[in-house]
N, C-alpha and C. Protein backbone atom coordinates (compact mmCIF):
# COMPACT_ATOMS: atom_id res chain seq x y z
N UNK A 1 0.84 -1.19 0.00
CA UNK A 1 0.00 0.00 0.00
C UNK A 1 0.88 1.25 0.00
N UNK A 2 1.75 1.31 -0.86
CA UNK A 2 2.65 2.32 -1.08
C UNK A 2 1.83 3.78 -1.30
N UNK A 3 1.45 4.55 -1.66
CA UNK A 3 0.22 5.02 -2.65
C UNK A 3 0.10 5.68 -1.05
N UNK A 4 -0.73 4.67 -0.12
CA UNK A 4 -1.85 5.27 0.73
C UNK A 4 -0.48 5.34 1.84
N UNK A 5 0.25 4.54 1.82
CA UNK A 5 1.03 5.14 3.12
C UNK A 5 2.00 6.51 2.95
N UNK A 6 2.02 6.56 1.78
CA UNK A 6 2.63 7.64 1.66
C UNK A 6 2.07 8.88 2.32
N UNK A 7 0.68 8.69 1.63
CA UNK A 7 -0.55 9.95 1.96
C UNK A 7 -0.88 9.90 3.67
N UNK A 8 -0.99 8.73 4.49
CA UNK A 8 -0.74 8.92 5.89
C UNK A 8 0.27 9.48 6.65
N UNK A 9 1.67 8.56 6.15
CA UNK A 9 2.69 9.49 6.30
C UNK A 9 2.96 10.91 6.61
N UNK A 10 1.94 11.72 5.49
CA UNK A 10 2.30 13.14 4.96
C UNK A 10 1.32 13.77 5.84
N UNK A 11 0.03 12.97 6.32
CA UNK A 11 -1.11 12.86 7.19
C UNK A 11 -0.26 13.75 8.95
N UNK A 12 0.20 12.51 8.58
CA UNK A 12 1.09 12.01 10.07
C UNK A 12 2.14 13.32 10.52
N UNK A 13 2.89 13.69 9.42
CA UNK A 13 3.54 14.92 9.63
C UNK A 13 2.90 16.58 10.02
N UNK A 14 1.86 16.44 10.12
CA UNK A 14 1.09 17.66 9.71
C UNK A 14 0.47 17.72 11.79
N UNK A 15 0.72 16.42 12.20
CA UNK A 15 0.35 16.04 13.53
C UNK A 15 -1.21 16.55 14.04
N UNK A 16 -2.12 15.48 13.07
CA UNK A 16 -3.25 15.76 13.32
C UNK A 16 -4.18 15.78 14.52
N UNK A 17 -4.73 16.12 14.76
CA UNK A 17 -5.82 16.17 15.91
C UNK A 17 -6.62 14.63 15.51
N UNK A 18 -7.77 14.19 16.18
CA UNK A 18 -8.87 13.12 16.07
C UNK A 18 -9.33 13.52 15.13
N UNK A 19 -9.92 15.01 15.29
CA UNK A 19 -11.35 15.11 14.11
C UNK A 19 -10.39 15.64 12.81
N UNK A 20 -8.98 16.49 12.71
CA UNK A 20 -8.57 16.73 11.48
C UNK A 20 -8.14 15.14 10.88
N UNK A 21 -7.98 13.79 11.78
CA UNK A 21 -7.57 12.92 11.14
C UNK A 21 -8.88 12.15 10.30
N UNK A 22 -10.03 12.08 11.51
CA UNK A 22 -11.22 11.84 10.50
C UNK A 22 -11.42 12.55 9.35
N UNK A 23 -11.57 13.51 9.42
CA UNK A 23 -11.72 14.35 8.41
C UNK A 23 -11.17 14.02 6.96
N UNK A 24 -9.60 13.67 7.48
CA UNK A 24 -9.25 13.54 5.82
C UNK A 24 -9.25 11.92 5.27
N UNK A 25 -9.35 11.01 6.59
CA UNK A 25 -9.88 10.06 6.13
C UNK A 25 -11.19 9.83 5.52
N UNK A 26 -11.89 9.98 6.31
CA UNK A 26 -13.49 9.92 5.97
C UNK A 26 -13.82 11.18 4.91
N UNK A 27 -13.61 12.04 5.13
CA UNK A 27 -14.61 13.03 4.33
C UNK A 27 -13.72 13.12 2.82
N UNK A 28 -12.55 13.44 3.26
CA UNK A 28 -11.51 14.35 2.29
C UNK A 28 -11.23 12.91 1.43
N UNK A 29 -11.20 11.65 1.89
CA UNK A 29 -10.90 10.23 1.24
C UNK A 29 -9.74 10.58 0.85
N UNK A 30 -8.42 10.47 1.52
CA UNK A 30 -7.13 10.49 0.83
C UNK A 30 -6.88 9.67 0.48
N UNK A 31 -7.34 8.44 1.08
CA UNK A 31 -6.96 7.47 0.80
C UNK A 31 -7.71 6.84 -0.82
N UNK A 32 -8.50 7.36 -0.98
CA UNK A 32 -9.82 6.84 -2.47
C UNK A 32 -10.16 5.54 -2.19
N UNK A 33 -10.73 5.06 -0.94
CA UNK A 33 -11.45 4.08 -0.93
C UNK A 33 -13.17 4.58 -1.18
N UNK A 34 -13.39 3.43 -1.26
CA UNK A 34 -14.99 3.11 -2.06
C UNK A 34 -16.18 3.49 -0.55
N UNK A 35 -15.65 3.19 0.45
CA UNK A 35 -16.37 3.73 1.63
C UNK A 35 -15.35 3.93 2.67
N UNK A 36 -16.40 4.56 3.53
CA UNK A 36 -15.62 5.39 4.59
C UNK A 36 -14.78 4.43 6.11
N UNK A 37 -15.35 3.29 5.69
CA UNK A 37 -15.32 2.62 6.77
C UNK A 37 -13.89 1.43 5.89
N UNK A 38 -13.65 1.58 4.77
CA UNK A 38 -12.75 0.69 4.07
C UNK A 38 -11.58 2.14 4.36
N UNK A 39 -11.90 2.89 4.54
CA UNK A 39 -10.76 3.75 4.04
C UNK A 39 -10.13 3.60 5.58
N UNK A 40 -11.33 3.73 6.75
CA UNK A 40 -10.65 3.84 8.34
C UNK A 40 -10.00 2.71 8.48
N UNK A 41 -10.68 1.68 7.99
CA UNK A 41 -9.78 0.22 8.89
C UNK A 41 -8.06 0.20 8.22
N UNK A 42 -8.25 0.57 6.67
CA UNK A 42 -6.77 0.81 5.74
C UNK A 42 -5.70 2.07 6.80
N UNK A 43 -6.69 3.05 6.83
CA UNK A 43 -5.41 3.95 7.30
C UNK A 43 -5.28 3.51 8.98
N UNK A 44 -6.27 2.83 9.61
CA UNK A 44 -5.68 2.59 11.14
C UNK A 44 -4.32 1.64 11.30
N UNK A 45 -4.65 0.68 9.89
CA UNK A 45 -3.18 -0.52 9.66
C UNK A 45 -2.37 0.47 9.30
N UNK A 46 -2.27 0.94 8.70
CA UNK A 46 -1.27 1.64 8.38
C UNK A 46 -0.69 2.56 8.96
N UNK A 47 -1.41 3.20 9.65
CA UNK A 47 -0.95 3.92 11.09
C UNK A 47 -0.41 3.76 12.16
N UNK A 48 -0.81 2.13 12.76
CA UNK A 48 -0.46 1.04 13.68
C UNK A 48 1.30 1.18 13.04
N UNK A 49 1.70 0.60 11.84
CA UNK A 49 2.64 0.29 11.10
C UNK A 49 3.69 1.88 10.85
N UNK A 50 3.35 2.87 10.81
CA UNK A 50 4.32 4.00 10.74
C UNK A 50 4.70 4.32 11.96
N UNK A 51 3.48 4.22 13.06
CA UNK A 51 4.10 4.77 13.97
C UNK A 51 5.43 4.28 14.79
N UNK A 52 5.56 3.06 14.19
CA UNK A 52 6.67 2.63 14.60
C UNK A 52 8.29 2.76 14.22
N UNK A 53 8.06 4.25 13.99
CA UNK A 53 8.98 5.23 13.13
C UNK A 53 8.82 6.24 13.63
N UNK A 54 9.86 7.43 13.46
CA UNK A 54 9.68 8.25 13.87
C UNK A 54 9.54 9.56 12.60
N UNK A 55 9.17 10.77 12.65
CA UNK A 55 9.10 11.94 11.55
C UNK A 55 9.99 11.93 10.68
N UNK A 56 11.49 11.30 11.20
CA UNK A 56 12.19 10.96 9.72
C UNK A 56 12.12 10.15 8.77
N UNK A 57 11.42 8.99 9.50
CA UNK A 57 10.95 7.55 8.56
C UNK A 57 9.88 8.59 7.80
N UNK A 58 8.82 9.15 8.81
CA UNK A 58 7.77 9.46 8.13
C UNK A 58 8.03 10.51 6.51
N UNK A 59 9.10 10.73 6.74
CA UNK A 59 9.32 12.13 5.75
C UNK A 59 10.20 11.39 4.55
N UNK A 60 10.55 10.45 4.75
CA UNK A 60 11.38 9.52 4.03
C UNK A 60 10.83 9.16 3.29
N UNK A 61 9.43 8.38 3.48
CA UNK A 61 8.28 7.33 2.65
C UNK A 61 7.52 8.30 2.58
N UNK A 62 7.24 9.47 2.52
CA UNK A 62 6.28 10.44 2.33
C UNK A 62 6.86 11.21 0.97
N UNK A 63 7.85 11.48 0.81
CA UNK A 63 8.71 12.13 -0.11
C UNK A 63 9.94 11.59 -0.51
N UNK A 64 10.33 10.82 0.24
CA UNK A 64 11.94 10.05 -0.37
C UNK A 64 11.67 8.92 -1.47
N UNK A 65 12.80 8.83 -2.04
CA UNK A 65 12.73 8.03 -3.14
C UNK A 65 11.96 6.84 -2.86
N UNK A 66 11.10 6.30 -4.15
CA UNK A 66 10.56 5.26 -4.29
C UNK A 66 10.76 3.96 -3.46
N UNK A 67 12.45 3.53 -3.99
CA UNK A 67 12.95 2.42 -3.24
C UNK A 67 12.87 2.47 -1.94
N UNK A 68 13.48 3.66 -1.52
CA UNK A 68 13.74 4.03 0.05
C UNK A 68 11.99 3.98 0.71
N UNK A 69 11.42 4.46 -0.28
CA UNK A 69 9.66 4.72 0.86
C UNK A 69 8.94 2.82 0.84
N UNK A 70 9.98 2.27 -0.14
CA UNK A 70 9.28 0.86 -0.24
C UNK A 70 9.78 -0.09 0.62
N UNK A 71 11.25 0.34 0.84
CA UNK A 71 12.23 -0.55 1.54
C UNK A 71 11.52 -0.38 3.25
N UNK A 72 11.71 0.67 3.43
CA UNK A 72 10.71 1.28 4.79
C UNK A 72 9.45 1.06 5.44
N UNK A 73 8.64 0.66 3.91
CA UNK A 73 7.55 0.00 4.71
C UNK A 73 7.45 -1.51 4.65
N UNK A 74 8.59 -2.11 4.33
CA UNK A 74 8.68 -3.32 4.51
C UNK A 74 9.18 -3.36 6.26
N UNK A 75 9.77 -2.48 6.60
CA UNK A 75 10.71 -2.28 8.02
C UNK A 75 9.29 -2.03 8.51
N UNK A 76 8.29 -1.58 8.24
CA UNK A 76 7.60 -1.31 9.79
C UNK A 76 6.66 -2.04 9.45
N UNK A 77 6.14 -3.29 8.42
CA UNK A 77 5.80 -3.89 8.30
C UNK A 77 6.09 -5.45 9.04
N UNK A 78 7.69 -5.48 8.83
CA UNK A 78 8.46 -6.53 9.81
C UNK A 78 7.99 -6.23 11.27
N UNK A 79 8.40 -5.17 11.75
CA UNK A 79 8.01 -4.34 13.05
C UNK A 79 7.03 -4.71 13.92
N UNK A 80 5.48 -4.83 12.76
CA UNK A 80 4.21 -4.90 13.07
C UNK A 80 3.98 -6.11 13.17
N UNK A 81 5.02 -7.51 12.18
CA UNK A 81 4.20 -8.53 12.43
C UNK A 81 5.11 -9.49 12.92
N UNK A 82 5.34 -9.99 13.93
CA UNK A 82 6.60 -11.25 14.03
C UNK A 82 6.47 -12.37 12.63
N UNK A 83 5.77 -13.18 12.57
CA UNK A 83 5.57 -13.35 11.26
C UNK A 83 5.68 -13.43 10.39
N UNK A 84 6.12 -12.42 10.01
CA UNK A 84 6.66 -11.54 8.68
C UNK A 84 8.17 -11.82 8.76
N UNK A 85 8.37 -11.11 10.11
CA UNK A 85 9.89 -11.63 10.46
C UNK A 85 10.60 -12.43 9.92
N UNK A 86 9.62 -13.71 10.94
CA UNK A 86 10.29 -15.16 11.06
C UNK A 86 10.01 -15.61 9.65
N UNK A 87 9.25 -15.69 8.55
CA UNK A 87 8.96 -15.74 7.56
C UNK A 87 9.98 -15.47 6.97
N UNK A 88 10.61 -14.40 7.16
CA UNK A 88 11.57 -13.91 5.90
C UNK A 88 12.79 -14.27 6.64
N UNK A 89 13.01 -14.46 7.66
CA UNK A 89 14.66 -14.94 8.72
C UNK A 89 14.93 -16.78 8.10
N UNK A 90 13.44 -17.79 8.49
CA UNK A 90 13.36 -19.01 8.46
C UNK A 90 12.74 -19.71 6.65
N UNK A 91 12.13 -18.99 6.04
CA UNK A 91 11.80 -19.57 4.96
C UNK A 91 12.48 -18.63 4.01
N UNK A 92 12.52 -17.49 3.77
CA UNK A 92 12.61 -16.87 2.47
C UNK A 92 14.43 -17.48 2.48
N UNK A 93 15.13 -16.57 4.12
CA UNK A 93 16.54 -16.93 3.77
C UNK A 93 17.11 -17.88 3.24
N UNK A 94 16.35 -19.03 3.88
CA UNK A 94 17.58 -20.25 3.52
C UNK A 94 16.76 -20.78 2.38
N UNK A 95 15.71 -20.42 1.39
CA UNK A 95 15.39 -21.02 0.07
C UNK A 95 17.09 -20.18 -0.95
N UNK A 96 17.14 -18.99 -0.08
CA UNK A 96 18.56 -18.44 -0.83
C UNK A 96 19.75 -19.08 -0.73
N UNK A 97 19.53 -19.30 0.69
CA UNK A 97 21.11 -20.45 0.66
C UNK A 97 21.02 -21.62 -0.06
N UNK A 98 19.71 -22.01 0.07
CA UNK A 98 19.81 -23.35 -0.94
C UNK A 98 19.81 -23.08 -2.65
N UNK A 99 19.80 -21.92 -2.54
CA UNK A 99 19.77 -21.33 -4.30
C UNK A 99 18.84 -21.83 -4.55
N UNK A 100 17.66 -21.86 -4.39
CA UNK A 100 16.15 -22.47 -4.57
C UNK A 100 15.52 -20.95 -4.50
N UNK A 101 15.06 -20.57 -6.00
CA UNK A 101 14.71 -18.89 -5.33
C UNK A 101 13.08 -18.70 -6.27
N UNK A 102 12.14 -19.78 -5.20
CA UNK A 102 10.90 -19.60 -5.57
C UNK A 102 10.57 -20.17 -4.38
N UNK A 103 9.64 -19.67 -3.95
CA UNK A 103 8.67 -20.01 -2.88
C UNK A 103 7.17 -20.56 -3.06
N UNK A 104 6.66 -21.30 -2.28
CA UNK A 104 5.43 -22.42 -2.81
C UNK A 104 4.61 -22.46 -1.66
N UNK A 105 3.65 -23.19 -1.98
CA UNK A 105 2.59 -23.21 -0.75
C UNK A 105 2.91 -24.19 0.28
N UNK A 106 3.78 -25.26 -0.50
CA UNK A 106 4.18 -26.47 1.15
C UNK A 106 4.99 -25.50 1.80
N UNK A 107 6.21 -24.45 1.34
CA UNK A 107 7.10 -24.19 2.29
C UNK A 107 6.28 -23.18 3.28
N UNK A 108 5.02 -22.57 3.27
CA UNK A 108 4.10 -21.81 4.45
C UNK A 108 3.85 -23.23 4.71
N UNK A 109 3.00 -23.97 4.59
CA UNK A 109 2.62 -25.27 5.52
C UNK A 109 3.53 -25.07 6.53
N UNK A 110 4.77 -25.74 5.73
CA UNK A 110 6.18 -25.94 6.94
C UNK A 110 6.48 -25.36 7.85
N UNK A 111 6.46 -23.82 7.42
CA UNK A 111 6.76 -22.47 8.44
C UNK A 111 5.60 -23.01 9.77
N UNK A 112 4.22 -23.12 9.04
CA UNK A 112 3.03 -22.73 9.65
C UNK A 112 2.87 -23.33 10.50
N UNK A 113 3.24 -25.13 10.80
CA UNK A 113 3.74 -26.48 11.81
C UNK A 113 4.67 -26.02 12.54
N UNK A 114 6.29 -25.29 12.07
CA UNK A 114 6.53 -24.65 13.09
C UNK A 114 6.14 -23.97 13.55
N UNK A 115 5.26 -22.99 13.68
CA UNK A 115 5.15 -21.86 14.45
C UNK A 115 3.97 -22.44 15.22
N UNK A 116 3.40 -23.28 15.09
CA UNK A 116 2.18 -23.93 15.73
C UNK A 116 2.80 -24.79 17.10
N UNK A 117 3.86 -25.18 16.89
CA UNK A 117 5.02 -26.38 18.07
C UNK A 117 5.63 -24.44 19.03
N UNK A 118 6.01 -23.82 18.31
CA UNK A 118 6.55 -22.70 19.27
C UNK A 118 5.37 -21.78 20.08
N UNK A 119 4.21 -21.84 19.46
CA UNK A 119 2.66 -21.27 19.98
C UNK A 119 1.71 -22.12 19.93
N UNK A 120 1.34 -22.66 20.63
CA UNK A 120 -0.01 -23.78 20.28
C UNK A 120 -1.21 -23.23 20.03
N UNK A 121 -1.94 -21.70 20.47
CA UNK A 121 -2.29 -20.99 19.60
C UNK A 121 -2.66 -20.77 18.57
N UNK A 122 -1.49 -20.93 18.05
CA UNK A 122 -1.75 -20.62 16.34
C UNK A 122 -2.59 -22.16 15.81
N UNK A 123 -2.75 -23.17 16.44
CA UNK A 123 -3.46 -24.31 16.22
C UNK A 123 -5.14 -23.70 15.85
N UNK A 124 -5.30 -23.34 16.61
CA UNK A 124 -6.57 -22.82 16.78
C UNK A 124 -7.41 -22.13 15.42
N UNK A 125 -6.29 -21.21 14.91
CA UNK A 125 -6.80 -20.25 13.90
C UNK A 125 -7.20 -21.14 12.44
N UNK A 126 -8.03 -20.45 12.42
CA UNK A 126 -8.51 -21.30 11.33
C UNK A 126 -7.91 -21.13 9.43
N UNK A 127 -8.90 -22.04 8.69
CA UNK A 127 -8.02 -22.87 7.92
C UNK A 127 -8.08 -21.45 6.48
N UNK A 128 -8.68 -20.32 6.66
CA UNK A 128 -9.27 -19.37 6.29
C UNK A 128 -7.79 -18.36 6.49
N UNK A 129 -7.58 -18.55 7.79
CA UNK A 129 -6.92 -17.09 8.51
C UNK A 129 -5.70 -17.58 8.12
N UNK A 130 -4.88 -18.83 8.01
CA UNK A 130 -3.97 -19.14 7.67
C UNK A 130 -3.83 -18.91 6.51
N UNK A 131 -4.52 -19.38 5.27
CA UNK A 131 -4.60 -19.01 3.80
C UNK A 131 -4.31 -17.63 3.45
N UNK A 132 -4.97 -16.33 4.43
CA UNK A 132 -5.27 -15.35 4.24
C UNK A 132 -3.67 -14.55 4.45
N UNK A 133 -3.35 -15.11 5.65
CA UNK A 133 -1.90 -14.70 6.52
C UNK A 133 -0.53 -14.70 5.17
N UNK A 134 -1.03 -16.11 4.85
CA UNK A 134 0.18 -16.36 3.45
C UNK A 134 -0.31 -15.18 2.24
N UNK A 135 -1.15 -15.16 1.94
CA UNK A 135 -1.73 -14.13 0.78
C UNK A 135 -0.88 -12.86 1.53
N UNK A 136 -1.16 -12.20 2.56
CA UNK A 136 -0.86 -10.94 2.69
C UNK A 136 0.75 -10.92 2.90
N UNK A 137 1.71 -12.03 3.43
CA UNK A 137 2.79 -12.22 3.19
C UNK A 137 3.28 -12.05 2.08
N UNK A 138 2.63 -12.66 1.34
CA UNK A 138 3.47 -12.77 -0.30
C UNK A 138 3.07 -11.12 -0.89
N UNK A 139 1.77 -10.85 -0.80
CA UNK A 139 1.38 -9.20 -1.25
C UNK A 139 2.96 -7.90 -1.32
N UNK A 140 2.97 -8.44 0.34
CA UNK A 140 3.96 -7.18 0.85
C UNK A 140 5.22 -7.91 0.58
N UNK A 141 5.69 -8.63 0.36
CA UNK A 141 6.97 -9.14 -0.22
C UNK A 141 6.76 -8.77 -1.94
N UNK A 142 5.70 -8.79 -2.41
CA UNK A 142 6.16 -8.51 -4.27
C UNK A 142 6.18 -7.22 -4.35
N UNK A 143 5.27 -6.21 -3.14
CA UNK A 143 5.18 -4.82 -2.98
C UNK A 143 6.55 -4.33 -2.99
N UNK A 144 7.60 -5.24 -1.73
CA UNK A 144 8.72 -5.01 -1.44
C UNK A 144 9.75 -5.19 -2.83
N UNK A 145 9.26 -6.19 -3.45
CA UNK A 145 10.18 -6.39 -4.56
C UNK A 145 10.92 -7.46 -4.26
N UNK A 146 10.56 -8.35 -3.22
CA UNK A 146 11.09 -9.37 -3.15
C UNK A 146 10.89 -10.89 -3.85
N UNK A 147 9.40 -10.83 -4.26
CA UNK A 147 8.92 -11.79 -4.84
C UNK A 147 8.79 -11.23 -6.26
N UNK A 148 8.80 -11.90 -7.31
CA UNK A 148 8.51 -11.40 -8.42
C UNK A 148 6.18 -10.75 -9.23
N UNK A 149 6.55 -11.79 -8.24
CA UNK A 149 4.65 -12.11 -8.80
C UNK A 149 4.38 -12.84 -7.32
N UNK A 150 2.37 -12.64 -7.16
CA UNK A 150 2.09 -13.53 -6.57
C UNK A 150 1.62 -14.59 -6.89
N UNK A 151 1.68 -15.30 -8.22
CA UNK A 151 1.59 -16.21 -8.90
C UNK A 151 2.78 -16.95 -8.98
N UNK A 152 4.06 -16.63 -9.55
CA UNK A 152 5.02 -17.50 -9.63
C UNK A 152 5.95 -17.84 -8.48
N UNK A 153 5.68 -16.37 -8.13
CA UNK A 153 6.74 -16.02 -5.90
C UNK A 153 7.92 -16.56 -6.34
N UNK A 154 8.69 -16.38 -8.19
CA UNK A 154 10.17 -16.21 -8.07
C UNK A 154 10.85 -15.02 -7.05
N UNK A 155 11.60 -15.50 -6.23
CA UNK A 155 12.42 -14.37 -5.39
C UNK A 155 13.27 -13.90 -6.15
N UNK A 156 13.17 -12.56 -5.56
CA UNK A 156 14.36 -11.39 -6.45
C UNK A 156 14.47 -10.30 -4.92
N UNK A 157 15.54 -10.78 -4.57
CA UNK A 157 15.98 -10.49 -3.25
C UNK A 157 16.65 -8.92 -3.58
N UNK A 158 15.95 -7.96 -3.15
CA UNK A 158 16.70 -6.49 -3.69
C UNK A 158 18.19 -6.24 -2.81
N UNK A 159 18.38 -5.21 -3.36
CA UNK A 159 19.67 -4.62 -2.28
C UNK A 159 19.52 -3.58 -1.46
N UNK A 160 19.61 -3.49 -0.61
CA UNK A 160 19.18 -2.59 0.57
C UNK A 160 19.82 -1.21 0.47
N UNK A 161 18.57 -0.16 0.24
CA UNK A 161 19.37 1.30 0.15
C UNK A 161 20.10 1.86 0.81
N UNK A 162 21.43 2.42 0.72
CA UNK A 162 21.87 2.65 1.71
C UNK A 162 21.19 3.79 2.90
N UNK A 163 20.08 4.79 2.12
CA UNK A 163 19.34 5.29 3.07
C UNK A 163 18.66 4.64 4.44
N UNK A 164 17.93 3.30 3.53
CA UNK A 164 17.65 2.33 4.51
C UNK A 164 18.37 1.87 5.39
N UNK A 165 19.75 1.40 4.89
CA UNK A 165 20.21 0.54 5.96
C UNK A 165 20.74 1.68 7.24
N UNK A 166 21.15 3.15 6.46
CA UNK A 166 21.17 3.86 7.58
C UNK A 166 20.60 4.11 8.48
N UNK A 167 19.46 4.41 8.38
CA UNK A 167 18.12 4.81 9.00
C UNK A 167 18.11 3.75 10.18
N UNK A 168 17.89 2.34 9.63
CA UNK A 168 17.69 1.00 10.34
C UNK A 168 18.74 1.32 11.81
N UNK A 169 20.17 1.68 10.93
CA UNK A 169 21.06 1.49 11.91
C UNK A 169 21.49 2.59 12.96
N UNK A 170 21.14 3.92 12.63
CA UNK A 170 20.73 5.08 13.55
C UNK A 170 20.31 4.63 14.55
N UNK A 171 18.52 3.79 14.10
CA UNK A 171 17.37 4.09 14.91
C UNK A 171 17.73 2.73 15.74
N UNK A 172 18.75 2.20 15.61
CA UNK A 172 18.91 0.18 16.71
C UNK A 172 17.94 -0.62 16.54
N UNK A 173 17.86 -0.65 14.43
CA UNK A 173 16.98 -1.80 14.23
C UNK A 173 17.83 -2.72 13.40
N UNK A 174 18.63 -3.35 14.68
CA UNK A 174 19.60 -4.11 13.84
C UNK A 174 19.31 -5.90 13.81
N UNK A 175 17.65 -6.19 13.81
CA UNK A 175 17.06 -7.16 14.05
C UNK A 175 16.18 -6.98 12.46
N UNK A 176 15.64 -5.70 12.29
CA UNK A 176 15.06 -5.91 11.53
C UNK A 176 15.88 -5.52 10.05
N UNK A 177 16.65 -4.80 9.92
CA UNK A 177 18.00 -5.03 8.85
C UNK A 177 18.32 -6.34 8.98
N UNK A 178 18.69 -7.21 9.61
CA UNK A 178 19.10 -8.49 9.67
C UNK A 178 17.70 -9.03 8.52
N UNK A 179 16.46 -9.10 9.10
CA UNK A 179 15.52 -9.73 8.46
C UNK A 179 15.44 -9.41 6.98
N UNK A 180 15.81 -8.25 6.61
CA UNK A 180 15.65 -7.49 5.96
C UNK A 180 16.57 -7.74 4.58
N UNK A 181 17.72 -8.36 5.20
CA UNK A 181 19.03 -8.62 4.00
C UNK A 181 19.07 -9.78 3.72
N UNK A 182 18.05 -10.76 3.98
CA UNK A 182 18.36 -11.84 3.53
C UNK A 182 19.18 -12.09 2.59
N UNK A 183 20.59 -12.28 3.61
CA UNK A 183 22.09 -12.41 2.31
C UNK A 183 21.76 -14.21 2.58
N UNK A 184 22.72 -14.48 1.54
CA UNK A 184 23.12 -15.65 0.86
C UNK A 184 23.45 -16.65 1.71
């Protein structure tokens, strides 16, 4: 959701009040959703997800280069979901070490059994929410530029901007740069 986080972002800088934030959600539709209530639940995720940055991230992905505003919201995307994380630390990495650079639906199964033995929890969720979890994984990985398609999920592992990796390493996100470089 490059597009709309940008426009929160720029939201976000302006340091809205409640009703100036309704406002440009709901009324003003920055976002151009189809209703008012698609546009709140989009910009609250997405809000959840920046704030875990501070006015320079925000000014970065609001106005900084493409790569840099894409690379960034993969970082507060990691941030937001363990998940995502472990996803890209335990499956994406080592399909690279194995020079295997496509991803498939058994290797989420696999992930999904582990993470079910480390949370028993996640047993519970259903067969819907799991399906759904992998869909939005792969989304924000082809967003990121990591996957090629969400049809084929050839990996194309980018190179990390050096804006990014600065930023990361300023702010002591040297967990999520780690996730982030899936080197070789």
């Amino acid at each position: 959701m490059l597009a709309e986080s940008r426009r929160i972002a720029s939201l976000l800088l302006t340091n809205p009040t409640d009703a100036e934030w309704d406002h440009a959600i709901k009324v003003e539709n920055i976002l151009q959703k189809n209703t008012p209530a698609t546009a709140h639940r989009q910009a609250q995720l997405i809000r959840k997800r920046l704030l875990t940055l501070d006015e320079e991230g925000w000014r970065l992905i609001a106005g900084g280069e493409m790569e840099v505003s894409i690379q960034l919201l993969l970082a507060t995307a990691i941030k937001h979901s363990r998940m995502l994380e472990d996803f890209l630390q335990q499956v994406y990495a080592r399909q690279i070490r194995r020079m295997e650079m496509a991803l498939n639906n058994h290797l989420w199964d696999a992930f999904w059994i582990e993470c079910a033995h480390r949370d028993g929890e996640i047993e519970r969720w259903s067969a819907s929410t799991r399906e759904k979890l992998f869909q939005v994984i792969v989304r924000i990985l082809v967003e990121a530029k990591y996957l090629d398609s969400s049809r084929k999920m050839n990996m194309t592992p980018p190179s990390l901007h050096p804006t990014v990796i600065s930023f990361l390493k300023r702010h002591g996100e040297l967990e999520i740069l780690s996730a982030m470089k899936v080197s070789r």
